[in-house]
C-alpha atoms as a PDB file:
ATOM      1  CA  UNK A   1      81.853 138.795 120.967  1.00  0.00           C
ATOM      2  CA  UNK A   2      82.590 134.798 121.420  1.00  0.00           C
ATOM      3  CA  UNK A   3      86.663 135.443 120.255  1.00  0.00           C
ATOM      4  CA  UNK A   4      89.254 137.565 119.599  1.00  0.00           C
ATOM      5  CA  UNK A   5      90.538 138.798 115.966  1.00  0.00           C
ATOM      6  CA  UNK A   6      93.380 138.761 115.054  1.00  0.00           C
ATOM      7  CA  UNK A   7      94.864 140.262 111.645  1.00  0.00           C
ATOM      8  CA  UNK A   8      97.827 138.862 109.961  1.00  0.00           C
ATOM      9  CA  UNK A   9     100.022 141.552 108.563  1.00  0.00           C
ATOM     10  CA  UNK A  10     101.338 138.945 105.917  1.00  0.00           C
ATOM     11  CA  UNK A  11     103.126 142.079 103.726  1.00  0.00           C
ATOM     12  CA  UNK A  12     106.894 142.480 103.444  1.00  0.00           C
ATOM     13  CA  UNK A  13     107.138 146.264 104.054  1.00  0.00           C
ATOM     14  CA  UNK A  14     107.154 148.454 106.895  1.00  0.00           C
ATOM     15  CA  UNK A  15     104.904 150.921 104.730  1.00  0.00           C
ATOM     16  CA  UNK A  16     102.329 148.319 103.486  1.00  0.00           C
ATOM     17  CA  UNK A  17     101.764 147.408 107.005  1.00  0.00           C
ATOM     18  CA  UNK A  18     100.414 151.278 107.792  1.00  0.00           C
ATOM     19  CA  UNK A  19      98.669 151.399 105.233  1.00  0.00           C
ATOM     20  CA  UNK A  20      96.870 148.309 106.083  1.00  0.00           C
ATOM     21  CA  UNK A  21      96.794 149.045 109.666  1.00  0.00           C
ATOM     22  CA  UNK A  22      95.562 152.853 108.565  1.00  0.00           C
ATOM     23  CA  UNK A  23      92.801 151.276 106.291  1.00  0.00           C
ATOM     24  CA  UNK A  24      91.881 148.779 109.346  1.00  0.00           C
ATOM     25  CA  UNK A  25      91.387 152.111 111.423  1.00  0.00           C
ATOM     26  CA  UNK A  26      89.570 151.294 114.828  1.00  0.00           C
ATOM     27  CA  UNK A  27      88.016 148.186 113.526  1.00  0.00           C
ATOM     28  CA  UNK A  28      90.588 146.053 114.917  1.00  0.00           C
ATOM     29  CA  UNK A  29      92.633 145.603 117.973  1.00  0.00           C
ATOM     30  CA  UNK A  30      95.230 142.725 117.527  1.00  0.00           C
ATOM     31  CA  UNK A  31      98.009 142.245 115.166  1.00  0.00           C
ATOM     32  CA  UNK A  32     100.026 139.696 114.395  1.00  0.00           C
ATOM     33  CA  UNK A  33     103.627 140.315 113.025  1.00  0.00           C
ATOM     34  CA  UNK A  34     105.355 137.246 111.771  1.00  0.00           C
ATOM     35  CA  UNK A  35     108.517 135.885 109.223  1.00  0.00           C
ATOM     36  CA  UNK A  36     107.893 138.156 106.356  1.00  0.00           C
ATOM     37  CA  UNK A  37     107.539 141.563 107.877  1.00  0.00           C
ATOM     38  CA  UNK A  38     109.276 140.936 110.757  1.00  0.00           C
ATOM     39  CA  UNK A  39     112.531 140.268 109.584  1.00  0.00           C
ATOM     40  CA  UNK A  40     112.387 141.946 105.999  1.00  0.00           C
ATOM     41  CA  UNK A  41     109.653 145.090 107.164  1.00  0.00           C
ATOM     42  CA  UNK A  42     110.652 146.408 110.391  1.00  0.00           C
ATOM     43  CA  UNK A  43     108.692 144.279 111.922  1.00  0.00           C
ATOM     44  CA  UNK A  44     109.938 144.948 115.399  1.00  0.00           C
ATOM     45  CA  UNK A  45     109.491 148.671 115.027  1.00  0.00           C
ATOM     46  CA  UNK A  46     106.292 148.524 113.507  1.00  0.00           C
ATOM     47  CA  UNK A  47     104.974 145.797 116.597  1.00  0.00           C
ATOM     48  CA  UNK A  48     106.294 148.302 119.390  1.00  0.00           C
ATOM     49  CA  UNK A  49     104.307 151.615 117.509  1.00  0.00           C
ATOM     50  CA  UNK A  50     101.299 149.414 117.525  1.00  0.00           C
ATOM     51  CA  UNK A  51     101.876 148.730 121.115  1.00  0.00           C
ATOM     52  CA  UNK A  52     102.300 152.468 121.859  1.00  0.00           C
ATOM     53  CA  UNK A  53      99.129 153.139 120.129  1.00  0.00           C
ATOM     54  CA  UNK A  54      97.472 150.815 122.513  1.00  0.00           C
ATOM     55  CA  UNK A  55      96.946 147.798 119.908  1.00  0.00           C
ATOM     56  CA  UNK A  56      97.778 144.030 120.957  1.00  0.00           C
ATOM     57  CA  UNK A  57     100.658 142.463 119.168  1.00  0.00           C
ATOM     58  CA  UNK A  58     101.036 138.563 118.394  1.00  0.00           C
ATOM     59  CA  UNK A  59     104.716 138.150 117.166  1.00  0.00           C
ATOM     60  CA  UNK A  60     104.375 135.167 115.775  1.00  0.00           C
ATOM     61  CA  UNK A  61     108.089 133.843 115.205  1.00  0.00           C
ATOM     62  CA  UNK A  62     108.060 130.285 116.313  1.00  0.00           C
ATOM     63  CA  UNK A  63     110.902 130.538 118.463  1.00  0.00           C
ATOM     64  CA  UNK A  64     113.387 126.852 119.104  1.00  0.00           C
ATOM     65  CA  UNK A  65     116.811 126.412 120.242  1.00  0.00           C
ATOM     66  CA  UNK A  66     119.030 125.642 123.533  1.00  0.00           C
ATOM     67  CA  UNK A  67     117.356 126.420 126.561  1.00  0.00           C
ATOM     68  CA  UNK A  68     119.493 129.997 127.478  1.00  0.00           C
ATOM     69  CA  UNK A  69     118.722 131.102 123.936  1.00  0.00           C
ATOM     70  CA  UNK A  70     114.880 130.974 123.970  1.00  0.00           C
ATOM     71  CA  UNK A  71     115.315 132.274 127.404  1.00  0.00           C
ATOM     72  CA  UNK A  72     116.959 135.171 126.598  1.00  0.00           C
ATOM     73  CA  UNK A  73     114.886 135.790 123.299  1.00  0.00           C
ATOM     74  CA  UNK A  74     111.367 135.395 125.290  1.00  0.00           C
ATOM     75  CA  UNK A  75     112.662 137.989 127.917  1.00  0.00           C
ATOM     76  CA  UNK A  76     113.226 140.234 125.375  1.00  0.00           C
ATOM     77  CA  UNK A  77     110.196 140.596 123.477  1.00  0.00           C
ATOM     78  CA  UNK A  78     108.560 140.567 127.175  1.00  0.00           C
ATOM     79  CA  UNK A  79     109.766 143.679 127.863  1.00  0.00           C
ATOM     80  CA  UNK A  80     108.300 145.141 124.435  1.00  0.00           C
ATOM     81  CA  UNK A  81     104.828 144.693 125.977  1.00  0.00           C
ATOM     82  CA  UNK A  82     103.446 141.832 123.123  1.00  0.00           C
ATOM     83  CA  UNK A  83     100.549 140.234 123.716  1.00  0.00           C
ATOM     84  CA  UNK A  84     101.487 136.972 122.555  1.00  0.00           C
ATOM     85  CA  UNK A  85     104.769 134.885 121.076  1.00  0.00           C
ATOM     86  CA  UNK A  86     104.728 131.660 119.405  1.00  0.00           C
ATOM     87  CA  UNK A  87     107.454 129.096 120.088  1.00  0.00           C
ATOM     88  CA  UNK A  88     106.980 125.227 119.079  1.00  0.00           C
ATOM     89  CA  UNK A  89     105.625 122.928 121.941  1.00  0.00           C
ATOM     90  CA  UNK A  90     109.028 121.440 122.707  1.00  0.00           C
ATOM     91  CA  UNK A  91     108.889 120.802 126.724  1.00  0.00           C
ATOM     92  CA  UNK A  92     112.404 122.117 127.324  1.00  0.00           C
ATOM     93  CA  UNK A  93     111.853 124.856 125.236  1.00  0.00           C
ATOM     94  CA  UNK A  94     108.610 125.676 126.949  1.00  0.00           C
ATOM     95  CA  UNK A  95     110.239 125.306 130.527  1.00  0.00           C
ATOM     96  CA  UNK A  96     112.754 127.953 129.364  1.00  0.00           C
ATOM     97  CA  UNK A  97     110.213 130.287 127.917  1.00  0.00           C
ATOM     98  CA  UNK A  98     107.844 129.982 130.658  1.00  0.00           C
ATOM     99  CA  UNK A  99     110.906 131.427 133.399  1.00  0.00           C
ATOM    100  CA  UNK A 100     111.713 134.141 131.057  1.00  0.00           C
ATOM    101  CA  UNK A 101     108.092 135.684 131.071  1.00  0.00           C
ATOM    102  CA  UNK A 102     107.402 135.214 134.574  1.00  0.00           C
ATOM    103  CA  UNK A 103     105.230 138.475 135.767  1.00  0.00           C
ATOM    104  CA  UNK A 104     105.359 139.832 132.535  1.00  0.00           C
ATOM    105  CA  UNK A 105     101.921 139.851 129.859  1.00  0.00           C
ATOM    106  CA  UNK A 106     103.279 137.742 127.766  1.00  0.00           C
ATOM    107  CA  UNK A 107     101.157 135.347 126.589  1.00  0.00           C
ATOM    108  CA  UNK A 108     103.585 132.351 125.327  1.00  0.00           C
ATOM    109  CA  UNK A 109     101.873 129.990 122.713  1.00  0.00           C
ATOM    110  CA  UNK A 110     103.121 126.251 121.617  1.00  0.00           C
ATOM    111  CA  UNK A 111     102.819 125.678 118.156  1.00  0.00           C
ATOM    112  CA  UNK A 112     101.288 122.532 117.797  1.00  0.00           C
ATOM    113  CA  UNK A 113     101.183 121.036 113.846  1.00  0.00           C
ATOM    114  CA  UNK A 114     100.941 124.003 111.488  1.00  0.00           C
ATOM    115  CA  UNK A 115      97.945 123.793 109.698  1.00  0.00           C
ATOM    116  CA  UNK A 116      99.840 123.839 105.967  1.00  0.00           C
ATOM    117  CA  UNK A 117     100.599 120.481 107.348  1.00  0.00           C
ATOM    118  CA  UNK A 118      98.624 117.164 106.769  1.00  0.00           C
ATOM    119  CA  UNK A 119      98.749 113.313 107.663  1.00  0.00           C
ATOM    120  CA  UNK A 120     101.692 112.619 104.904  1.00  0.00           C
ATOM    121  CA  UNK A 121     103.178 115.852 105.519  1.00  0.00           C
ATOM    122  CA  UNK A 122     103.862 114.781 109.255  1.00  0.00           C
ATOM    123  CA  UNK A 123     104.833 111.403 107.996  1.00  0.00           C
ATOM    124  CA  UNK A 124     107.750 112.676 105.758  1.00  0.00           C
ATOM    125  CA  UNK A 125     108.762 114.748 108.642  1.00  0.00           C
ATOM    126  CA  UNK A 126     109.059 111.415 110.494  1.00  0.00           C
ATOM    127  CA  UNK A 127     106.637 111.765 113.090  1.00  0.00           C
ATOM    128  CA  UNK A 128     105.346 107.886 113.665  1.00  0.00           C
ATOM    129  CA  UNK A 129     102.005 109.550 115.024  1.00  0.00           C
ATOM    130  CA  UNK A 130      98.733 110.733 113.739  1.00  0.00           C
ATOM    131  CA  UNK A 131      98.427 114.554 113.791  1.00  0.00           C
ATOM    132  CA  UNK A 132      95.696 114.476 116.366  1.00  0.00           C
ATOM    133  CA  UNK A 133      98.050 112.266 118.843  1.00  0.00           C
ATOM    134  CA  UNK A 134     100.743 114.609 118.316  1.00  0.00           C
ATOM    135  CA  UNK A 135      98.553 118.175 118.865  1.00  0.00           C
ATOM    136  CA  UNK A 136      97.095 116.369 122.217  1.00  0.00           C
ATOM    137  CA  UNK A 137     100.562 115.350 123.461  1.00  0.00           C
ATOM    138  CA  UNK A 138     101.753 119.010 122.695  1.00  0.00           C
ATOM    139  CA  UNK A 139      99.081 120.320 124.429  1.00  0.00           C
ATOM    140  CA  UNK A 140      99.368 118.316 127.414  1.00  0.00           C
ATOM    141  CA  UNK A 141     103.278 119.522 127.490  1.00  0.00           C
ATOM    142  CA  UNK A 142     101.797 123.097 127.253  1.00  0.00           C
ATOM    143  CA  UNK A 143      99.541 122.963 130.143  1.00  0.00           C
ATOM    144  CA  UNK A 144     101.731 121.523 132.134  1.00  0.00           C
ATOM    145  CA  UNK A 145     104.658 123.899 131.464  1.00  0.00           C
ATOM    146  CA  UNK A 146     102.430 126.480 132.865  1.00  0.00           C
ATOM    147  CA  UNK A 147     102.078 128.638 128.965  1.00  0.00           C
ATOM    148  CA  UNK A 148      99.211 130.495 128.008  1.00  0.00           C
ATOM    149  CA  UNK A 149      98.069 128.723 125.034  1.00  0.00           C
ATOM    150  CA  UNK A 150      98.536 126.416 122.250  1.00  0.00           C
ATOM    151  CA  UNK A 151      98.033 127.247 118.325  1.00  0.00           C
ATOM    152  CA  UNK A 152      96.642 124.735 116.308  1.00  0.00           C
ATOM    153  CA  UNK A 153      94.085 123.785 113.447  1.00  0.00           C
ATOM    154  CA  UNK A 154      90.007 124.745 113.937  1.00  0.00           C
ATOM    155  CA  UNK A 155      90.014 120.654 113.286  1.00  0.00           C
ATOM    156  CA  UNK A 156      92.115 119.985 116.460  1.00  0.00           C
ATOM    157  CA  UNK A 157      90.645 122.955 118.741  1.00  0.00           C
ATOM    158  CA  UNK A 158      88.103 121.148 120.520  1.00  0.00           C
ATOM    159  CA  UNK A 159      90.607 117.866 121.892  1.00  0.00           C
ATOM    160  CA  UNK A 160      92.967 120.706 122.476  1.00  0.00           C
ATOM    161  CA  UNK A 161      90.084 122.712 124.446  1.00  0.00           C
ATOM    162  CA  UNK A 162      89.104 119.874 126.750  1.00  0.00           C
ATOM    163  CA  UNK A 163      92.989 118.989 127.592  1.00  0.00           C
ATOM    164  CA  UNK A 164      93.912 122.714 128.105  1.00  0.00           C
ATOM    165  CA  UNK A 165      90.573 123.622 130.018  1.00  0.00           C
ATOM    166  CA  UNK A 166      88.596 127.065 129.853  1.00  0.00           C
ATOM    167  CA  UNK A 167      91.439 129.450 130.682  1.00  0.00           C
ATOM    168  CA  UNK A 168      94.067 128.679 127.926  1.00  0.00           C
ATOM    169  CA  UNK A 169      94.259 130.431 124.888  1.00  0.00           C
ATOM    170  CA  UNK A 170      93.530 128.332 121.771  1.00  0.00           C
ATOM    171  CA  UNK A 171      94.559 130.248 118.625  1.00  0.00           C
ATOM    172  CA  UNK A 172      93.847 128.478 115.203  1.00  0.00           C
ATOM    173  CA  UNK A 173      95.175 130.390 112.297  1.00  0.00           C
ATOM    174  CA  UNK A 174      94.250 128.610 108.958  1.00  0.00           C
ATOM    175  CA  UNK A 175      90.563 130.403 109.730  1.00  0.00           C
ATOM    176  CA  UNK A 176      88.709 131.321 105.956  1.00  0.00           C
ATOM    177  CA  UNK A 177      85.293 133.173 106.126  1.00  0.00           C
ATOM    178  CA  UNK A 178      82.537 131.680 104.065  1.00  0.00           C
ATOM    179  CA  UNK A 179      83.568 131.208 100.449  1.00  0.00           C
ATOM    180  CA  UNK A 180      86.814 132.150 100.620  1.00  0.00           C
ATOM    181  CA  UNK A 181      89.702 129.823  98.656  1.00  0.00           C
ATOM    182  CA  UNK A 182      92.016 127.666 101.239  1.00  0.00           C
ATOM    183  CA  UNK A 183      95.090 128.820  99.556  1.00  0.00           C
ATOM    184  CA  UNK A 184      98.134 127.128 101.083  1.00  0.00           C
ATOM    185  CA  UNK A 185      96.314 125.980 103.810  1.00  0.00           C
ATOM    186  CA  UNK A 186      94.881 122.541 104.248  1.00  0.00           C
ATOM    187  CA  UNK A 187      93.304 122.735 107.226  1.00  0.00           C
ATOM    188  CA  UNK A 188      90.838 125.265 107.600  1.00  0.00           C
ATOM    189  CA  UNK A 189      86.955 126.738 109.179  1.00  0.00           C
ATOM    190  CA  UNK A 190      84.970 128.933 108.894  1.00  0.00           C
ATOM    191  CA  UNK A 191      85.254 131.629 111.743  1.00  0.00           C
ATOM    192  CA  UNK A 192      81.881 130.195 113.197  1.00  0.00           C
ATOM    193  CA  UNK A 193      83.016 126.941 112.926  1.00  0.00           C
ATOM    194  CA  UNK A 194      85.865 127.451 114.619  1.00  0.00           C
ATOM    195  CA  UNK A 195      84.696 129.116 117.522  1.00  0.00           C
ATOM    196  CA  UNK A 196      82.318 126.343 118.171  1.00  0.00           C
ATOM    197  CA  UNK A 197      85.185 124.003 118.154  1.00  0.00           C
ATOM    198  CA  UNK A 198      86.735 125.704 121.450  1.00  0.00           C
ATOM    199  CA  UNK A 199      89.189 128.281 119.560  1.00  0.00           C
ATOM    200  CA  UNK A 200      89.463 131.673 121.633  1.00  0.00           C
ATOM    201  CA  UNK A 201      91.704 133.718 118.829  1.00  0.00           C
ATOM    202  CA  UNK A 202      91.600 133.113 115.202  1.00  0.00           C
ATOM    203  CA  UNK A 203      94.374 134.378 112.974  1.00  0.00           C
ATOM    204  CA  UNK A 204      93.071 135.794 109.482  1.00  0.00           C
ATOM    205  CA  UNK A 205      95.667 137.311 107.237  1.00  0.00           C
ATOM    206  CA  UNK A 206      95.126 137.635 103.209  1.00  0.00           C
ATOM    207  CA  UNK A 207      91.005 137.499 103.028  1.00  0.00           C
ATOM    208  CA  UNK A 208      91.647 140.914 105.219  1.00  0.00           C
ATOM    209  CA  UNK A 209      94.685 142.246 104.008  1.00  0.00           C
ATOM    210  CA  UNK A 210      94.727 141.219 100.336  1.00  0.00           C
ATOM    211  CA  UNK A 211      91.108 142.368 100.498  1.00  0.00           C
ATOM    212  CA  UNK A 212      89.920 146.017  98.347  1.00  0.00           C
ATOM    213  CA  UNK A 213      88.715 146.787 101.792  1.00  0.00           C
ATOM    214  CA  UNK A 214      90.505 145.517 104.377  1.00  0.00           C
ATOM    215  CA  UNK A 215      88.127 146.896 106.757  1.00  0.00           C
ATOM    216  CA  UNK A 216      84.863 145.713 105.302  1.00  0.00           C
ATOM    217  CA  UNK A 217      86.325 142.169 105.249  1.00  0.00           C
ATOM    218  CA  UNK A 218      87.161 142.364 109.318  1.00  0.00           C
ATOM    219  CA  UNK A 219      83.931 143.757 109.982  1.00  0.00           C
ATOM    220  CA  UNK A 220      82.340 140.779 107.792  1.00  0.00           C
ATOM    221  CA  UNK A 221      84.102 138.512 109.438  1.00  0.00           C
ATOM    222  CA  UNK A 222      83.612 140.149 112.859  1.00  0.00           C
ATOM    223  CA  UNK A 223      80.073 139.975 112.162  1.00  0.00           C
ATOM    224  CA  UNK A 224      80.569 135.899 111.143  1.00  0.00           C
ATOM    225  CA  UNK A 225      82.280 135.686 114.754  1.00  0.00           C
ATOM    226  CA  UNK A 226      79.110 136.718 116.549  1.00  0.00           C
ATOM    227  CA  UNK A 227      77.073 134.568 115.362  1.00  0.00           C
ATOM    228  CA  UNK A 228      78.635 131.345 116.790  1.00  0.00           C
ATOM    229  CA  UNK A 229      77.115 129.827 119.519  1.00  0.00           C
ATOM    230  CA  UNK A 230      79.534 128.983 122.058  1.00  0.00           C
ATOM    231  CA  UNK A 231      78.842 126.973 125.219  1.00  0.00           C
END
Protein backbone atom coordinates (compact mmCIF):
# COMPACT_ATOMS: atom_id res chain seq x y z
CA UNK A 1 0.00 0.00 0.00
CA UNK A 2 1.44 3.70 -0.96
CA UNK A 3 0.32 5.12 2.92
CA UNK A 4 -0.72 4.50 6.11
CA UNK A 5 -4.49 4.82 7.56
CA UNK A 6 -5.24 6.26 10.06
CA UNK A 7 -8.85 6.37 11.81
CA UNK A 8 -10.02 9.24 13.80
CA UNK A 9 -11.93 8.13 16.82
CA UNK A 10 -13.81 11.59 16.76
CA UNK A 11 -16.62 10.12 19.54
CA UNK A 12 -16.83 11.41 23.11
CA UNK A 13 -17.15 8.05 24.95
CA UNK A 14 -14.93 5.46 26.05
CA UNK A 15 -17.72 2.87 24.90
CA UNK A 16 -18.40 4.37 21.40
CA UNK A 17 -14.79 4.10 20.74
CA UNK A 18 -15.02 -0.05 21.17
CA UNK A 19 -17.60 -0.28 19.47
CA UNK A 20 -16.11 1.48 16.61
CA UNK A 21 -12.82 -0.05 17.08
CA UNK A 22 -14.86 -3.64 17.48
CA UNK A 23 -16.79 -2.88 14.17
CA UNK A 24 -13.27 -1.80 12.49
CA UNK A 25 -12.08 -5.42 13.56
CA UNK A 26 -8.66 -6.27 11.80
CA UNK A 27 -9.23 -3.89 9.01
CA UNK A 28 -7.26 -1.27 10.55
CA UNK A 29 -4.10 -0.75 12.42
CA UNK A 30 -3.73 2.97 13.55
CA UNK A 31 -5.79 5.12 15.71
CA UNK A 32 -5.83 8.38 16.43
CA UNK A 33 -7.16 9.67 19.87
CA UNK A 34 -7.56 13.38 20.08
CA UNK A 35 -9.57 16.50 22.22
CA UNK A 36 -12.92 14.93 22.41
CA UNK A 37 -12.29 11.43 23.60
CA UNK A 38 -9.27 12.03 25.10
CA UNK A 39 -10.11 14.25 27.70
CA UNK A 40 -14.00 13.57 28.04
CA UNK A 41 -13.75 9.39 26.94
CA UNK A 42 -10.90 7.89 28.60
CA UNK A 43 -8.98 8.57 26.04
CA UNK A 44 -5.72 7.69 27.67
CA UNK A 45 -7.00 4.32 28.79
CA UNK A 46 -8.57 3.47 25.73
CA UNK A 47 -4.97 4.58 23.60
CA UNK A 48 -2.81 2.27 26.02
CA UNK A 49 -5.52 -1.02 25.47
CA UNK A 50 -5.10 -0.35 21.83
CA UNK A 51 -1.43 -0.36 22.30
CA UNK A 52 -1.60 -3.64 24.29
CA UNK A 53 -3.57 -5.14 21.58
CA UNK A 54 -0.76 -4.36 19.27
CA UNK A 55 -2.58 -1.32 17.37
CA UNK A 56 -0.62 2.08 16.62
CA UNK A 57 -1.85 5.08 18.47
CA UNK A 58 -1.64 8.84 17.14
CA UNK A 59 -2.58 11.04 20.23
CA UNK A 60 -3.22 13.84 18.59
CA UNK A 61 -3.29 16.69 21.37
CA UNK A 62 -1.36 19.54 19.93
CA UNK A 63 0.78 19.99 22.76
CA UNK A 64 2.40 24.11 23.52
CA UNK A 65 3.75 25.66 26.52
CA UNK A 66 7.22 26.49 28.43
CA UNK A 67 9.90 24.39 27.43
CA UNK A 68 10.01 21.93 30.91
CA UNK A 69 6.28 21.48 30.44
CA UNK A 70 6.18 19.97 26.90
CA UNK A 71 9.21 18.20 28.06
CA UNK A 72 7.80 16.54 30.71
CA UNK A 73 4.36 15.91 28.87
CA UNK A 74 6.24 14.31 25.64
CA UNK A 75 8.22 11.96 28.07
CA UNK A 76 5.23 10.83 29.35
CA UNK A 77 3.18 9.69 26.62
CA UNK A 78 6.70 8.16 25.37
CA UNK A 79 6.66 5.77 27.80
CA UNK A 80 2.93 4.69 26.85
CA UNK A 81 4.38 3.26 23.62
CA UNK A 82 2.25 5.87 20.99
CA UNK A 83 3.09 5.91 17.74
CA UNK A 84 2.80 9.44 17.16
CA UNK A 85 2.01 13.00 19.17
CA UNK A 86 1.17 16.20 17.68
CA UNK A 87 2.56 19.43 19.14
CA UNK A 88 2.50 22.86 17.03
CA UNK A 89 5.78 23.63 15.03
CA UNK A 90 7.02 26.18 17.55
CA UNK A 91 11.07 25.73 17.42
CA UNK A 92 11.48 25.90 21.19
CA UNK A 93 8.77 23.77 21.70
CA UNK A 94 10.09 21.29 19.21
CA UNK A 95 13.72 21.44 20.76
CA UNK A 96 12.05 20.45 24.07
CA UNK A 97 9.98 17.68 22.64
CA UNK A 98 12.61 16.31 20.54
CA UNK A 99 15.05 15.67 24.10
CA UNK A 100 12.15 14.19 25.81
CA UNK A 101 11.64 11.32 23.17
CA UNK A 102 15.12 10.61 22.57
CA UNK A 103 15.40 6.56 22.03
CA UNK A 104 11.94 6.19 22.51
CA UNK A 105 9.20 5.37 19.22
CA UNK A 106 7.74 8.28 19.44
CA UNK A 107 7.09 9.77 16.44
CA UNK A 108 6.69 13.71 17.32
CA UNK A 109 4.66 15.69 14.61
CA UNK A 110 4.56 19.75 14.12
CA UNK A 111 1.33 20.94 13.38
CA UNK A 112 1.68 23.15 10.66
CA UNK A 113 -1.80 25.35 9.69
CA UNK A 114 -4.81 23.21 10.55
CA UNK A 115 -6.62 22.56 7.63
CA UNK A 116 -10.17 24.20 9.13
CA UNK A 117 -7.98 27.13 8.51
CA UNK A 118 -7.82 29.35 5.30
CA UNK A 119 -6.02 32.57 3.87
CA UNK A 120 -8.40 35.06 6.07
CA UNK A 121 -8.53 32.70 8.80
CA UNK A 122 -4.62 33.04 9.22
CA UNK A 123 -4.98 36.71 8.62
CA UNK A 124 -7.34 37.35 11.65
CA UNK A 125 -5.00 35.27 13.61
CA UNK A 126 -2.38 37.88 12.62
CA UNK A 127 -0.05 35.94 10.74
CA UNK A 128 1.39 38.66 7.99
CA UNK A 129 2.16 35.48 5.74
CA UNK A 130 0.50 33.38 3.18
CA UNK A 131 -0.39 29.89 4.49
CA UNK A 132 2.01 28.21 2.15
CA UNK A 133 5.04 30.54 3.53
CA UNK A 134 4.08 29.74 6.91
CA UNK A 135 3.65 25.57 6.44
CA UNK A 136 7.28 25.74 4.59
CA UNK A 137 8.88 27.79 7.39
CA UNK A 138 7.30 25.27 9.94
CA UNK A 139 8.55 22.59 8.17
CA UNK A 140 11.94 23.76 7.79
CA UNK A 141 11.88 24.32 11.85
CA UNK A 142 10.73 20.62 11.97
CA UNK A 143 13.47 19.11 10.06
CA UNK A 144 15.84 20.82 11.58
CA UNK A 145 14.73 20.12 15.18
CA UNK A 146 15.37 16.59 14.32
CA UNK A 147 11.06 15.48 14.64
CA UNK A 148 9.56 12.87 12.75
CA UNK A 149 7.06 14.65 10.79
CA UNK A 150 4.94 17.53 10.07
CA UNK A 151 0.91 17.52 9.71
CA UNK A 152 -0.49 19.62 7.27
CA UNK A 153 -3.14 20.06 4.37
CA UNK A 154 -3.07 17.40 1.10
CA UNK A 155 -2.71 21.14 -0.64
CA UNK A 156 0.62 21.85 1.20
CA UNK A 157 2.05 18.09 1.25
CA UNK A 158 4.10 18.19 -1.70
CA UNK A 159 6.33 21.79 -0.70
CA UNK A 160 6.31 20.15 2.66
CA UNK A 161 7.61 16.72 1.01
CA UNK A 162 10.49 18.25 -0.91
CA UNK A 163 11.68 20.45 2.30
CA UNK A 164 11.32 17.45 4.72
CA UNK A 165 12.81 14.81 2.19
CA UNK A 166 11.74 11.00 1.82
CA UNK A 167 12.08 9.90 5.44
CA UNK A 168 9.70 12.33 7.33
CA UNK A 169 6.34 11.60 8.03
CA UNK A 170 3.80 13.87 6.30
CA UNK A 171 0.33 13.37 7.82
CA UNK A 172 -2.59 15.43 6.22
CA UNK A 173 -5.81 15.00 8.03
CA UNK A 174 -8.66 16.97 6.23
CA UNK A 175 -8.50 13.67 3.68
CA UNK A 176 -12.45 12.98 2.14
CA UNK A 177 -12.88 9.89 -0.18
CA UNK A 178 -14.63 10.53 -3.43
CA UNK A 179 -17.98 12.23 -2.93
CA UNK A 180 -17.91 12.73 0.42
CA UNK A 181 -19.13 16.44 1.94
CA UNK A 182 -16.00 18.69 3.31
CA UNK A 183 -17.79 19.36 6.47
CA UNK A 184 -15.77 21.76 8.63
CA UNK A 185 -12.92 21.36 6.68
CA UNK A 186 -11.73 23.67 3.98
CA UNK A 187 -8.95 22.13 2.82
CA UNK A 188 -9.30 18.79 1.66
CA UNK A 189 -8.29 15.50 -1.15
CA UNK A 190 -9.18 12.81 -2.06
CA UNK A 191 -7.06 9.89 -0.49
CA UNK A 192 -5.45 9.39 -4.05
CA UNK A 193 -4.87 12.79 -4.39
CA UNK A 194 -3.24 13.13 -1.49
CA UNK A 195 -0.88 10.49 -1.67
CA UNK A 196 0.33 11.77 -4.94
CA UNK A 197 1.00 15.03 -3.31
CA UNK A 198 3.84 13.41 -0.98
CA UNK A 199 1.49 12.62 2.19
CA UNK A 200 2.69 9.27 3.99
CA UNK A 201 -0.43 9.08 6.69
CA UNK A 202 -3.81 10.43 6.11
CA UNK A 203 -6.16 11.01 9.00
CA UNK A 204 -9.94 10.05 8.18
CA UNK A 205 -12.37 10.34 11.02
CA UNK A 206 -16.38 10.78 10.41
CA UNK A 207 -16.69 9.22 6.60
CA UNK A 208 -15.37 5.98 8.74
CA UNK A 209 -16.74 6.37 11.97
CA UNK A 210 -20.05 8.16 11.35
CA UNK A 211 -20.32 5.60 8.55
CA UNK A 212 -23.34 2.41 8.85
CA UNK A 213 -20.24 0.41 8.30
CA UNK A 214 -17.35 1.66 9.57
CA UNK A 215 -15.48 -1.11 8.14
CA UNK A 216 -16.74 -1.09 4.59
CA UNK A 217 -15.87 2.64 4.44
CA UNK A 218 -11.94 1.86 5.54
CA UNK A 219 -11.76 -0.87 3.24
CA UNK A 220 -13.23 1.59 0.41
CA UNK A 221 -11.01 3.92 1.17
CA UNK A 222 -8.11 1.47 1.63
CA UNK A 223 -8.89 0.31 -1.70
CA UNK A 224 -8.87 4.33 -3.01
CA UNK A 225 -5.25 4.38 -1.31
CA UNK A 226 -3.89 1.72 -3.64
CA UNK A 227 -4.61 3.03 -6.46
CA UNK A 228 -2.38 6.17 -6.29
CA UNK A 229 0.57 6.22 -8.12
CA UNK A 230 3.34 7.37 -6.11
CA UNK A 231 6.86 8.09 -7.37
Amino acid sequence: MAGDLIVGLDVGSRYEAEEIIGRLGDSVEYFKIGYQLFYGGEGLTVGKELIRAGKKVFFDLKLLDIDNTVEKGVAAFAETGAAMLTLHAYPKAMDAAVKAAEGSGLCLLGVTVLTSMDQADLEAAGYGMSIEDLVARRAHQARDAGMGGIVASAFEARKVRDIVGPDMAVVTPGIRPSGSPAGDQKRVMTPTQALEAGASHLVVARPIVAAESPKQSAQAILSEMAMAKVA
